[in-house]
N, C-alpha and C. Protein backbone atom coordinates (compact mmCIF):
# COMPACT_ATOMS: atom_id res chain seq x y z
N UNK A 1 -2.90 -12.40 -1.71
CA UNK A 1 -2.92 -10.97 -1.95
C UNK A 1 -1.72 -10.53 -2.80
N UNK A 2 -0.68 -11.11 -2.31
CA UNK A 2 0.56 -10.95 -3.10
C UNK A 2 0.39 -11.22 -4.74
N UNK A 3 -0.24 -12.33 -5.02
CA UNK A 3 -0.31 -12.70 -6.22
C UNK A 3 -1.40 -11.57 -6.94
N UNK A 4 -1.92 -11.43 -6.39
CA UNK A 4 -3.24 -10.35 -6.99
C UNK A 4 -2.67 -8.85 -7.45
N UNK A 5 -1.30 -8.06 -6.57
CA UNK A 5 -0.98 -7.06 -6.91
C UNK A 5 0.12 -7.97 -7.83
N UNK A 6 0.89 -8.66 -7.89
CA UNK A 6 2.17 -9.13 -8.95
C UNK A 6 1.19 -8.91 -10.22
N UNK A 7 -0.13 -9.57 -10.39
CA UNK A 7 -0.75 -9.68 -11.85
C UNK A 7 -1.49 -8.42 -11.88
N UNK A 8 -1.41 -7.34 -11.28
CA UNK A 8 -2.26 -6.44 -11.60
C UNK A 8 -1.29 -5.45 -11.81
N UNK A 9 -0.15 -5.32 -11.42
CA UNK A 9 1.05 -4.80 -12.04
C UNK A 9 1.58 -4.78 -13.10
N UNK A 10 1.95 -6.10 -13.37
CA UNK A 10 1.94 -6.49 -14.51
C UNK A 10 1.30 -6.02 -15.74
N UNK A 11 -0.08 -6.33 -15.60
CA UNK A 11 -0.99 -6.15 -16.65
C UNK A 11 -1.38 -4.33 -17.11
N UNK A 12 -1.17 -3.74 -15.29
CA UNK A 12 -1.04 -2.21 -15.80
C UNK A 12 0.24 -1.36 -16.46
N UNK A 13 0.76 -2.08 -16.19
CA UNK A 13 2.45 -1.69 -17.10
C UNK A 13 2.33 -2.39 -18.41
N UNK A 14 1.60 -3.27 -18.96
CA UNK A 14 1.69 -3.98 -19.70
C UNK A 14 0.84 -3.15 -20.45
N UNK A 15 -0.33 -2.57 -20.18
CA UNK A 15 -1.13 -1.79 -20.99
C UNK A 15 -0.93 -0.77 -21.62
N UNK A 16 0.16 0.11 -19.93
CA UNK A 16 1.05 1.66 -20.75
C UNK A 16 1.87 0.88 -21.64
N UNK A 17 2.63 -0.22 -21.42
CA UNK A 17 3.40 -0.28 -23.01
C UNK A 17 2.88 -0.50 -24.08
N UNK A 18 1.87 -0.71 -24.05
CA UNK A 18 1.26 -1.30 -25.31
C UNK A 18 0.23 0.34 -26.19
N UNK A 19 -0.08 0.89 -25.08
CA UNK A 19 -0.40 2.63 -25.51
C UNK A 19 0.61 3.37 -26.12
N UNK A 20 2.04 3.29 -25.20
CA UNK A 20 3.10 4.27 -25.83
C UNK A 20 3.51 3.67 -27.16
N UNK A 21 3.57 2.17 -26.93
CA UNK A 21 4.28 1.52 -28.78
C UNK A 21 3.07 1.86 -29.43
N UNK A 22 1.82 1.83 -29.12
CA UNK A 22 0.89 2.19 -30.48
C UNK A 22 0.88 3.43 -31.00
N UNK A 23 1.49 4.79 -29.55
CA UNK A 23 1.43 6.15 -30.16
C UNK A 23 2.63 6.12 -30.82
N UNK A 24 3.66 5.46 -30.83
CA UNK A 24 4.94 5.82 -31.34
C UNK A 24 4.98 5.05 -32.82
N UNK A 25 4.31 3.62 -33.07
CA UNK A 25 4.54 3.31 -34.48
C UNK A 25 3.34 3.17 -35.05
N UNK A 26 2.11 3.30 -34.34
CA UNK A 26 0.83 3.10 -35.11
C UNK A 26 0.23 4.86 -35.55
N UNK A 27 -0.58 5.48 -34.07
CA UNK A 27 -0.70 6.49 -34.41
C UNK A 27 -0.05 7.76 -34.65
N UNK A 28 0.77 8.19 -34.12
CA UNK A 28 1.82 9.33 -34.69
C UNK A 28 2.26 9.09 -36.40
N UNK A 29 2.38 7.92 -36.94
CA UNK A 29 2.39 7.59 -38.10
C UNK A 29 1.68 7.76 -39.03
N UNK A 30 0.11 7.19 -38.08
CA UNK A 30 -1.18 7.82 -38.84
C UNK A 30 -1.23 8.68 -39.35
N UNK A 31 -0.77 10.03 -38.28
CA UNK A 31 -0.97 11.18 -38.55
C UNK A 31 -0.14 11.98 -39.08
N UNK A 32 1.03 11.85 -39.22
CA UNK A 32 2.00 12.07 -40.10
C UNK A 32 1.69 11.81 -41.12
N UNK A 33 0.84 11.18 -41.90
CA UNK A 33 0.31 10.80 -43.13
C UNK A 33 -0.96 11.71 -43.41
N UNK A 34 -1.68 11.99 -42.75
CA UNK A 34 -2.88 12.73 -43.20
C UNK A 34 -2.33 14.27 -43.81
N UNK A 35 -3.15 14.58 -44.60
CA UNK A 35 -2.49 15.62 -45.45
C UNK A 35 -2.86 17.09 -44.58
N UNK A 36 -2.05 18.47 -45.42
CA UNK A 36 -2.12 19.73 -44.96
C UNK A 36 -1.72 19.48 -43.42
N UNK A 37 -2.53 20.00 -42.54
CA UNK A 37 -2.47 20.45 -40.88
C UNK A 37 -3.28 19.65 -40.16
N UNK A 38 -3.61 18.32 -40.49
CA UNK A 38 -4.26 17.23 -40.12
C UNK A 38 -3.53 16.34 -39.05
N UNK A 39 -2.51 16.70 -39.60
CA UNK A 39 -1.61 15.71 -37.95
C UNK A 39 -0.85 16.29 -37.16
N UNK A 40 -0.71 17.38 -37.33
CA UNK A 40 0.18 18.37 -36.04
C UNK A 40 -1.84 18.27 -35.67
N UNK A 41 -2.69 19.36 -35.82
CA UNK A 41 -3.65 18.94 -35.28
C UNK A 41 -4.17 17.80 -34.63
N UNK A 42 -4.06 16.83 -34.77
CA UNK A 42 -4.08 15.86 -34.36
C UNK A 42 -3.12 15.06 -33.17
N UNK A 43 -2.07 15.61 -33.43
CA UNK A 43 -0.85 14.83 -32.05
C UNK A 43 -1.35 16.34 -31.31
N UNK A 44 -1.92 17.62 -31.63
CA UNK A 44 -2.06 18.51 -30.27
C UNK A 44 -2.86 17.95 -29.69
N UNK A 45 -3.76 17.25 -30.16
CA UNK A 45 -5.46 16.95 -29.49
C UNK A 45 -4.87 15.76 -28.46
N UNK A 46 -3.96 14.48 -29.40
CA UNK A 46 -3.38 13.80 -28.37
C UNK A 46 -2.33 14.12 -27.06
N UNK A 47 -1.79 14.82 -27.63
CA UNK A 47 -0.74 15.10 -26.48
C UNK A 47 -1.31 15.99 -25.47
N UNK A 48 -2.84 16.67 -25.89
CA UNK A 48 -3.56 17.16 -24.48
C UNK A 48 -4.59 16.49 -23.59
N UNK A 49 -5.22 15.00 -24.57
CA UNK A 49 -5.72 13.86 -24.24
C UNK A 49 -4.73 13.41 -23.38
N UNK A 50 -3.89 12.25 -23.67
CA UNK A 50 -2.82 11.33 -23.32
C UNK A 50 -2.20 12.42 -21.85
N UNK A 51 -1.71 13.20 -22.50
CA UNK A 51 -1.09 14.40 -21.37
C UNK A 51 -1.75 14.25 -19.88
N UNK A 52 -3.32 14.07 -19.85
CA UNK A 52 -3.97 14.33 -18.97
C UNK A 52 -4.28 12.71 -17.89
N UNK A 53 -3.71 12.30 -18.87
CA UNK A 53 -3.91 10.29 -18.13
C UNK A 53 -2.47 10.08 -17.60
N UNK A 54 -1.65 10.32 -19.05
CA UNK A 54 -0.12 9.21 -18.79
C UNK A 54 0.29 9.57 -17.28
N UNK A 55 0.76 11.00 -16.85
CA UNK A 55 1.57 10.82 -15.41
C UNK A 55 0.51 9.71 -14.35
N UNK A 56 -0.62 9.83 -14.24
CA UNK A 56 -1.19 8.92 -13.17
C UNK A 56 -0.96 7.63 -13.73
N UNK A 57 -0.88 6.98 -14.90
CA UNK A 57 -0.51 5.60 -15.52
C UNK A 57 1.18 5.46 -14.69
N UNK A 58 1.67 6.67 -15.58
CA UNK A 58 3.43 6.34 -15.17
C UNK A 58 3.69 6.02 -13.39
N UNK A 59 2.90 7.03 -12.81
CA UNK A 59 3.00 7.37 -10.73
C UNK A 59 2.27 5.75 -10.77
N UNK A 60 1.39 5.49 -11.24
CA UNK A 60 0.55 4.47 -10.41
C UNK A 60 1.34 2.76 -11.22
N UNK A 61 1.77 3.30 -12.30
CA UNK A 61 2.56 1.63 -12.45
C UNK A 61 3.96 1.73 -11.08
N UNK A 62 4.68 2.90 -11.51
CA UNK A 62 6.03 2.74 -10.36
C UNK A 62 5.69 2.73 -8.58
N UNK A 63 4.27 3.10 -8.42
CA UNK A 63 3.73 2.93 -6.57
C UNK A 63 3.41 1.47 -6.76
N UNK A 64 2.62 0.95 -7.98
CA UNK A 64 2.41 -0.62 -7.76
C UNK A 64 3.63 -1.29 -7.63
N UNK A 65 4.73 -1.28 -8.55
CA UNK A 65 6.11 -2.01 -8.70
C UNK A 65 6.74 -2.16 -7.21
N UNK A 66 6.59 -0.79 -6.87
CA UNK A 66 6.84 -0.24 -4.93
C UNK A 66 6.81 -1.49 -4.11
N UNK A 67 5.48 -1.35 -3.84
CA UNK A 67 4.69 -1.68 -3.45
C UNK A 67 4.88 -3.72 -3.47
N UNK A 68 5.15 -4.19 -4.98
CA UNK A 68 5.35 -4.92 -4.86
C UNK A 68 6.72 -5.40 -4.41
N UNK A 69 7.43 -5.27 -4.50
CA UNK A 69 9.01 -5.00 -4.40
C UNK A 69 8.90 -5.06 -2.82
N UNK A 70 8.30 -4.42 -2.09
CA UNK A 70 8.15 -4.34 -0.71
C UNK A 70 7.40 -5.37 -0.11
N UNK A 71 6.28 -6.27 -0.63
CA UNK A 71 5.55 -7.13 -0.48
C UNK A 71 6.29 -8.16 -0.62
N UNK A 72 6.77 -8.35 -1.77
CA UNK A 72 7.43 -10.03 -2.04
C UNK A 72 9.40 -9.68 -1.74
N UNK A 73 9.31 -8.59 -1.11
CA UNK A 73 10.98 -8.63 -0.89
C UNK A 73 11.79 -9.69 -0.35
N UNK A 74 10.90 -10.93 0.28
CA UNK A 74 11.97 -12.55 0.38
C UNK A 74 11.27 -13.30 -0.54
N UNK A 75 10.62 -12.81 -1.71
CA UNK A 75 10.14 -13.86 -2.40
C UNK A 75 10.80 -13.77 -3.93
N UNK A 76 11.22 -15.11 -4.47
CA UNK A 76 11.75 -14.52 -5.73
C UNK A 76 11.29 -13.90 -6.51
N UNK A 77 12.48 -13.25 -7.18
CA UNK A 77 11.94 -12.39 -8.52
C UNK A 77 12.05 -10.77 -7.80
N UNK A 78 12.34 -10.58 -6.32
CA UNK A 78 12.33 -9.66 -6.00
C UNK A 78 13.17 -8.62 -6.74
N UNK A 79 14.65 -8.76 -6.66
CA UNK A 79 15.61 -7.85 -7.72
C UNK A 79 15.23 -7.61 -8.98
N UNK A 80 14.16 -8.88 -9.90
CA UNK A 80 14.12 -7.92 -10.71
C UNK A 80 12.99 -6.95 -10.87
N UNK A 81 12.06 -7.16 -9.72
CA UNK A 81 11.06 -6.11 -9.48
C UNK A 81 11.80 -4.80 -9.14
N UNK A 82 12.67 -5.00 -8.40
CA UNK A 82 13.54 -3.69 -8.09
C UNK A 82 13.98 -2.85 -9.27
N UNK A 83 14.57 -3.48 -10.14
CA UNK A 83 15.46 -3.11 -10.97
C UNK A 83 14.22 -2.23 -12.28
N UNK A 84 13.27 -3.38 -11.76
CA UNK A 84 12.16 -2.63 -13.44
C UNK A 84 11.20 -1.53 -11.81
N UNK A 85 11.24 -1.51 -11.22
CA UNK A 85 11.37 -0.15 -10.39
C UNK A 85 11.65 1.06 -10.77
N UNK A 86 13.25 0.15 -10.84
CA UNK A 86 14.13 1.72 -11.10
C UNK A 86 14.30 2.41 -12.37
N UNK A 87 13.60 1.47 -12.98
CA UNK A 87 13.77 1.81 -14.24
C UNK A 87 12.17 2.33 -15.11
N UNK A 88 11.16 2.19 -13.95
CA UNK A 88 9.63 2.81 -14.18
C UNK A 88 10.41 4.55 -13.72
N UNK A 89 11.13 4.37 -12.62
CA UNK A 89 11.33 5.94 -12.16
C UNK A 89 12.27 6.79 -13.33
N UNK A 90 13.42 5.99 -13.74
CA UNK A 90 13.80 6.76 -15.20
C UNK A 90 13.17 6.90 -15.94
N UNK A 91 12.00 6.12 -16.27
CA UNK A 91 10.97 6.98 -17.39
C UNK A 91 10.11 7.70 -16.87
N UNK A 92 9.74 8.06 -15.34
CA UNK A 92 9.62 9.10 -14.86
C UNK A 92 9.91 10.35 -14.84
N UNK A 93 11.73 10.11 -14.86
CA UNK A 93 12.04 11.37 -14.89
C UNK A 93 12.71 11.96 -16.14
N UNK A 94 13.07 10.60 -17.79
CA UNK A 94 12.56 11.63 -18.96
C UNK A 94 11.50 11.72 -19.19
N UNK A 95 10.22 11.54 -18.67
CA UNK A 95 9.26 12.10 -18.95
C UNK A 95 9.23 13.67 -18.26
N UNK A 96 9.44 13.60 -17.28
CA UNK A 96 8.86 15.36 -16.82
C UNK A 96 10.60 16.03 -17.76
N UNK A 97 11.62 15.39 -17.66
CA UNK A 97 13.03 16.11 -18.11
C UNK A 97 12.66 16.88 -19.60
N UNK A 98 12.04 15.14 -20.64
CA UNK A 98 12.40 15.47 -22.17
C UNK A 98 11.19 15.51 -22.76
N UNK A 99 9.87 14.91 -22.63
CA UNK A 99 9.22 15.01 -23.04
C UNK A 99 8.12 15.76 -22.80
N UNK A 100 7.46 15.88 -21.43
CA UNK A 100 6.50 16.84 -20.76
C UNK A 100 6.93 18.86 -20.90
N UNK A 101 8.24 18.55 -21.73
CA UNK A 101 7.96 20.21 -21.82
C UNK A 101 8.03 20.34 -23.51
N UNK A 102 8.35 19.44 -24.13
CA UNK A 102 8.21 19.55 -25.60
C UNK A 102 6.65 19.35 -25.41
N UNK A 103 5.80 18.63 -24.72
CA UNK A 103 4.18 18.11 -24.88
C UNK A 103 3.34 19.37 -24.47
N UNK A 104 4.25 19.98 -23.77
CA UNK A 104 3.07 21.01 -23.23
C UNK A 104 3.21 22.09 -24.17
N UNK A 105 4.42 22.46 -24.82
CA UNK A 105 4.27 23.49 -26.13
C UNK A 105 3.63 23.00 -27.37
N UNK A 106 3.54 21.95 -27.93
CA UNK A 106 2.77 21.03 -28.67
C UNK A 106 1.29 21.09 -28.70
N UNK A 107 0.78 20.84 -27.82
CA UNK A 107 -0.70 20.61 -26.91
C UNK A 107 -1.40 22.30 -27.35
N UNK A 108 -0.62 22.88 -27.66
CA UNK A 108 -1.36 24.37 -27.54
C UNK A 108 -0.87 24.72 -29.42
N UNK A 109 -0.13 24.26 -29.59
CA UNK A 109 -0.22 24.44 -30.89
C UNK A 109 -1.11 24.65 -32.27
N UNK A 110 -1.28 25.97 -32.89
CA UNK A 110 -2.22 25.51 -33.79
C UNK A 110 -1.79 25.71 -35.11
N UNK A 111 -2.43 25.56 -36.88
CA UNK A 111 -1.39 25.86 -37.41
C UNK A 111 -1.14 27.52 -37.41
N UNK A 112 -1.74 28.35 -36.83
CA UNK A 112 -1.73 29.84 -37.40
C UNK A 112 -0.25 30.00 -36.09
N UNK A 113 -0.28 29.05 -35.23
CA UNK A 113 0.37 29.95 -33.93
C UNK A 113 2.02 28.85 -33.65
N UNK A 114 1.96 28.11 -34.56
CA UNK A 114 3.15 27.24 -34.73
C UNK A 114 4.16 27.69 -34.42
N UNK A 115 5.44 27.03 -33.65
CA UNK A 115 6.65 27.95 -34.55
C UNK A 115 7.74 27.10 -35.73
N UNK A 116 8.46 28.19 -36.53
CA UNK A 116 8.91 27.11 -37.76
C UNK A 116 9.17 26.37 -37.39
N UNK A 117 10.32 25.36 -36.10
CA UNK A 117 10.60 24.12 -36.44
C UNK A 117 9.84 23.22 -35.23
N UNK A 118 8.33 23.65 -35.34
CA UNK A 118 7.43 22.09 -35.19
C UNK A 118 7.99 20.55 -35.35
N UNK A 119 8.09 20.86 -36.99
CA UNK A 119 8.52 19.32 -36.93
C UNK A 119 9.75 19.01 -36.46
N UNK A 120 10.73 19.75 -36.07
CA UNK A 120 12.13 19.13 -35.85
C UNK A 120 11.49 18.75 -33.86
N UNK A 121 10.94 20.04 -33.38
CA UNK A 121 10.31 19.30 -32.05
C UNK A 121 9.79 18.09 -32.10
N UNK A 122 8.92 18.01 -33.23
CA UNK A 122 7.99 16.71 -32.98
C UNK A 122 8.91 15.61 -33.03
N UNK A 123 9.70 15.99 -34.18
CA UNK A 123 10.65 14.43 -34.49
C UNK A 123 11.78 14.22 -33.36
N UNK A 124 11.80 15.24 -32.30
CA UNK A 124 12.70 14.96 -31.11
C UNK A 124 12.01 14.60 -30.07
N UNK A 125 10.68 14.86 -29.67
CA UNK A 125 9.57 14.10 -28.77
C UNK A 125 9.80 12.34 -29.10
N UNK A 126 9.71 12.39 -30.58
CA UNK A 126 9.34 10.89 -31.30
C UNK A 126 10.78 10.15 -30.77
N UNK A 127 11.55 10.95 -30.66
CA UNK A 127 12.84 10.01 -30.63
C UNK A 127 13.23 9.98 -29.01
N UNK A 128 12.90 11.13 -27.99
CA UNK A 128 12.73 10.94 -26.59
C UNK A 128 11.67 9.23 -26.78
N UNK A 129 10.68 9.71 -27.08
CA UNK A 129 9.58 8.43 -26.95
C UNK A 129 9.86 7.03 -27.03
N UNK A 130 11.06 6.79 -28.60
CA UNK A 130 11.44 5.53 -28.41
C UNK A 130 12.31 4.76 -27.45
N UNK A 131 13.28 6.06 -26.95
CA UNK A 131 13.90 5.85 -25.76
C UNK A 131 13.17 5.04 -24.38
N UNK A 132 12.67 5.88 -24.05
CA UNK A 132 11.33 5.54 -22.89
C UNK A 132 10.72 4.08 -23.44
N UNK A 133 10.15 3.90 -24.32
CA UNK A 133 9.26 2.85 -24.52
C UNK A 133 10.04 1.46 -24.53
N UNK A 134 11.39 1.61 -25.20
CA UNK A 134 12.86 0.61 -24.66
C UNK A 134 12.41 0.36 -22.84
N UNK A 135 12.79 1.65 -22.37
CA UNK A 135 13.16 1.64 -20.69
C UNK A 135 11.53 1.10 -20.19
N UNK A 136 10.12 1.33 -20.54
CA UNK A 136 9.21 0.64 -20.09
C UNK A 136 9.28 -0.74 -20.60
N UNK A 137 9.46 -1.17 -21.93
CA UNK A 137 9.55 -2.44 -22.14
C UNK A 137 10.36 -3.49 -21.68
N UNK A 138 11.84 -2.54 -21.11
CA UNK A 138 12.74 -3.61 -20.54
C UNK A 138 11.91 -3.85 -19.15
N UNK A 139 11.22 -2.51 -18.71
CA UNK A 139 10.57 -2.88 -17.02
C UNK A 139 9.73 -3.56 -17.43
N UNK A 140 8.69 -4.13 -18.10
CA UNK A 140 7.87 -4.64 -18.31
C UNK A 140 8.35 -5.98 -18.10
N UNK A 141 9.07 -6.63 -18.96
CA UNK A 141 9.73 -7.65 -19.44
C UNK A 141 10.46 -8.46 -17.65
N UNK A 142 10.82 -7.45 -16.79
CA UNK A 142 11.46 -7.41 -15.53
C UNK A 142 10.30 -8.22 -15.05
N UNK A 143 8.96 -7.44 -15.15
CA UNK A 143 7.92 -7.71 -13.98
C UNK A 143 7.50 -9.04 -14.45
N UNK A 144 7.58 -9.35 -15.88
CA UNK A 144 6.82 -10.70 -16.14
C UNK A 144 7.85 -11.91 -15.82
N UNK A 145 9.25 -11.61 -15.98
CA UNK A 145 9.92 -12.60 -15.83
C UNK A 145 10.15 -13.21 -13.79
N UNK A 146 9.97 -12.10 -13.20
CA UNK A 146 9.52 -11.93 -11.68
C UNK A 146 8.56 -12.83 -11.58
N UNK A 147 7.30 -12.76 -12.26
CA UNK A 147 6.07 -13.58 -12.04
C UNK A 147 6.42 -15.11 -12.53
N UNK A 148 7.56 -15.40 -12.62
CA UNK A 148 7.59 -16.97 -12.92
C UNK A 148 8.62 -17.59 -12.18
């Protein structure tokens, strides 16, 4: 049973990282490229999509990590389940701190109802984002090296 939540942990943290690095260098890029009001339109549509999944991704990778951490606590690899724990809960909490209130003014954005510095918000979301995606990738990196 133990082994069944270690790889299913894993693989669900493994997935949010692989979502946030694609919104941060694949699609946000995309759309930064499409011309006129094509990609602020576009990151609103995402950031009210994504908006509506990520916290249950973010709550349900750091209750699995829990969870495991509590399960295999005399088994190795435990500390560094702990540690990429604690470090699912710091991107917990810049998410609701830095990014969930730049996302929720974003999300409603249109171009008639903008305000002038959109893009300096957006490009400070983008740079909260790479932060976070460091702090999930180092937890990530925690949970796989745990599994061996």
């Amino acid at each position: 049973m133990l082994d069944a939540l270690r790889i299913a942990t894993t693989v669900i943290v493994g997935l949010m990282v692989g979502v946030e690095f694609s919104v941060a260098f694949v699609v946000n890029r995309i759309l930064d490229a499409l011309p006129e009001d094509s990609g602020q339109l576009g990151r609103s549509h995402g950031g009210r999509m994504l908006g509506a999944v990520m916290p249950f991704w973010y709550i349900g990778s750091l209750a699995l990590s829990a969870v495991w951490a509590v399960a295999g606590w005399h088994h190795d690899g435990a500390g560094l389940v702990v540690t990429a724990g604690a470090l699912l809960v710091l991107s917990v909490i810049m998410s609701i701190l830095l990014l969930v209130p730049i996302n929720n003014r974003t999300k409603t954005w249109t171009p008639e109802n903008r305000p002038a510095d959109w893009k300096e918000q957006l490009n400070r979301w983008d740079r909260y984002h790479y932060v976070r995606i460091a702090v999930i990738i180092t937890a990530f990196t925690l949970l796989v090296a745990a599994l061996t």
